[in-house]
Protein backbone atom coordinates (compact mmCIF):
# COMPACT_ATOMS: atom_id res chain seq x y z
CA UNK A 1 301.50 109.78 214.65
CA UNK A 2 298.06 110.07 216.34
CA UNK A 3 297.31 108.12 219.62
CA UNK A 4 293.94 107.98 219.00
CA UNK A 5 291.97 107.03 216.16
CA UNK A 6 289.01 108.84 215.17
CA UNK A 7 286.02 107.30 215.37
CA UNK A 8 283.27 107.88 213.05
CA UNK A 9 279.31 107.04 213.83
CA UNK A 10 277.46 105.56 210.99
CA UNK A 11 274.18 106.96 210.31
CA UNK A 12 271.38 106.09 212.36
CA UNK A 13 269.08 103.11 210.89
CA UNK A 14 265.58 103.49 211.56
CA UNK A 15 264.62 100.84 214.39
CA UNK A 16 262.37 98.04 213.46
CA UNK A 17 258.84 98.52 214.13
CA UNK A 18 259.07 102.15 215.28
CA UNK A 19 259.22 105.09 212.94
CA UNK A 20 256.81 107.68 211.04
CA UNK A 21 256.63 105.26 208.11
CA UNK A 22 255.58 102.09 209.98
CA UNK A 23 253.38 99.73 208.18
CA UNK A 24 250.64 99.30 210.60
CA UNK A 25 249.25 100.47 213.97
CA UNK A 26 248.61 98.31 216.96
CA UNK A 27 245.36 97.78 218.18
CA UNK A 28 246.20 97.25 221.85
CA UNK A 29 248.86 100.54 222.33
CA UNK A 30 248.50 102.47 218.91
CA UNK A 31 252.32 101.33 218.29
CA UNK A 32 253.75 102.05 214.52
CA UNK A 33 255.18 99.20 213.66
CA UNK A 34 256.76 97.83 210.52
CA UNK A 35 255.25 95.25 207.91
CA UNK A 36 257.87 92.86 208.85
CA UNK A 37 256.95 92.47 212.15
CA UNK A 38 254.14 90.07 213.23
CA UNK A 39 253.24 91.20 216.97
CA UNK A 40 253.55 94.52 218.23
CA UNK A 41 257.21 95.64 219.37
CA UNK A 42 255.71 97.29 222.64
CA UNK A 43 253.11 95.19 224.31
CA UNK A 44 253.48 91.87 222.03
CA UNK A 45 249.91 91.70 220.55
CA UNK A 46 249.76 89.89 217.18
CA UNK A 47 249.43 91.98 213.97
CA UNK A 48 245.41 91.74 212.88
CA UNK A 49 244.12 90.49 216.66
CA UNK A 50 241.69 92.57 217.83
CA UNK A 51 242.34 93.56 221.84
CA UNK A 52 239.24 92.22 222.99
CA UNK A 53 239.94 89.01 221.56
CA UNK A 54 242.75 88.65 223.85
CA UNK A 55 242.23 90.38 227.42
CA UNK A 56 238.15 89.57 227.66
CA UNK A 57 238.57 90.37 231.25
CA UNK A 58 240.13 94.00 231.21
CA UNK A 59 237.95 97.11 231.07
CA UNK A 60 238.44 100.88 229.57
CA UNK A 61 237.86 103.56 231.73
CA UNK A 62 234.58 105.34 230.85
CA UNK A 63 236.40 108.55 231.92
CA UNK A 64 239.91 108.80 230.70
CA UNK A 65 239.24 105.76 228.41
CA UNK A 66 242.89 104.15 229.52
CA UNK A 67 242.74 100.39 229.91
CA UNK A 68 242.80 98.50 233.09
CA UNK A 69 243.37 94.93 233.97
CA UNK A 70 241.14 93.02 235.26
CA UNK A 71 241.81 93.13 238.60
CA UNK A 72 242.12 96.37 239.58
CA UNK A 73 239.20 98.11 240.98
CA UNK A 74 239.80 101.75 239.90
CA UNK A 75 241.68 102.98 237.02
CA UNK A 76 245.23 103.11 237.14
CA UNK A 77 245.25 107.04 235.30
CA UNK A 78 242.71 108.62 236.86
CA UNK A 79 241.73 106.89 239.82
CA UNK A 80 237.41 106.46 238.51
CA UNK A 81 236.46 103.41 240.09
CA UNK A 82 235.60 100.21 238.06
CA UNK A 83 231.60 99.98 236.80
CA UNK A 84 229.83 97.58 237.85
CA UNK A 85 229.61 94.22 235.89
CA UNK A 86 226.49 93.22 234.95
CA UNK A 87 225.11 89.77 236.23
CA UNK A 88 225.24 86.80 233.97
CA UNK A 89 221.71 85.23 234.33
CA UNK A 90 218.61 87.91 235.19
CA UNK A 91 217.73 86.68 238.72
CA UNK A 92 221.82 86.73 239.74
CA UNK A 93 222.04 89.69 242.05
CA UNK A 94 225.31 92.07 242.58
CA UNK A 95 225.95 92.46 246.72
CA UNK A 96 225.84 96.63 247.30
CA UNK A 97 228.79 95.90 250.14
CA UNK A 98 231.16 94.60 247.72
CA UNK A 99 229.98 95.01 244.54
CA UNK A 100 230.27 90.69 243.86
CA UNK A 101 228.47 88.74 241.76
CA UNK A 102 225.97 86.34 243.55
CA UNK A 103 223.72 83.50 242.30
CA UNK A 104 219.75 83.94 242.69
CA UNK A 105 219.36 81.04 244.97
CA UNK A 106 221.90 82.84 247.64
CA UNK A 107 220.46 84.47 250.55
CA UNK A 108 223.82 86.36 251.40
CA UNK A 109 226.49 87.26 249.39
CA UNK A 110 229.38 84.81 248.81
CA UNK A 111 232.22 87.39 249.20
CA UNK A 112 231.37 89.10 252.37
CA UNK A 113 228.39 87.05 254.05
CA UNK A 114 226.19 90.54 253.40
CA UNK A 115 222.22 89.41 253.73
CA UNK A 116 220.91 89.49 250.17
CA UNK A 117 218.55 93.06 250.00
CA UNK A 118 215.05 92.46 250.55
CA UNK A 119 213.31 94.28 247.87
CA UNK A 120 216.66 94.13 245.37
CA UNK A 121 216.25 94.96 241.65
CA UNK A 122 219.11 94.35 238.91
CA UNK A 123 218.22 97.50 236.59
CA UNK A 124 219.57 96.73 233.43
């Protein structure tokens, strides 16, 4: 008699929503995943949602073209710093200390108290 048994591995199964033959791609992460899935098996994002639907906020990197959160100020892969965000209303003007957002009617910049340039154009 044999002490041991043997034991035998079934074959493999392919995992769900991973594979060669995956039914569609994610949007977000370029994920395969399979047609009986309904959100993305990596980062989550539901099947047919478009990325910018979801993170408005976040920006691509114009150099590496990863994408960052929000709040980060450079990119996380290859360290270019964030672009500047364009004001909402023409007159708003963007402080050149720290790169905030500021109202027209302010005379100094709500972030860092930096006097609002004197002869300060948006060029956009």
């Amino acid at each position: 008699k044999q002490w041991y048994q043997r034991r035998v591995r079934a074959p493999m199964s392919p995992r769900k929503g991973g594979g060669d033959d995956a039914g569609w791609r994610c949007t977000n992460c370029y994920t395969s995943n399979g047609d009986d899935l309904t959100c993305c098996s990596k980062c989550r994002l539901r099947k047919g949602t478009n990325r910018s639907e979801v993170f408005k906020e976040d920006w691509e990197c114009c150099r590496c073209f990863a994408n960052n959160f929000s709040r980060r100020i450079d990119c996380y892969k290859c360290h270019t710093k964030k672009p500047p965000i364009n004001p909402k209303y023409p007159d708003d003007w963007i402080c050149p200390d720290c790169k905030g957002v500021n109202f027209s009617k302010r005379i100094d910049c709500y972030k860092c108290h930096a006097p609002k340039p004197l002869n300060y154009s948006n060029n956009y």
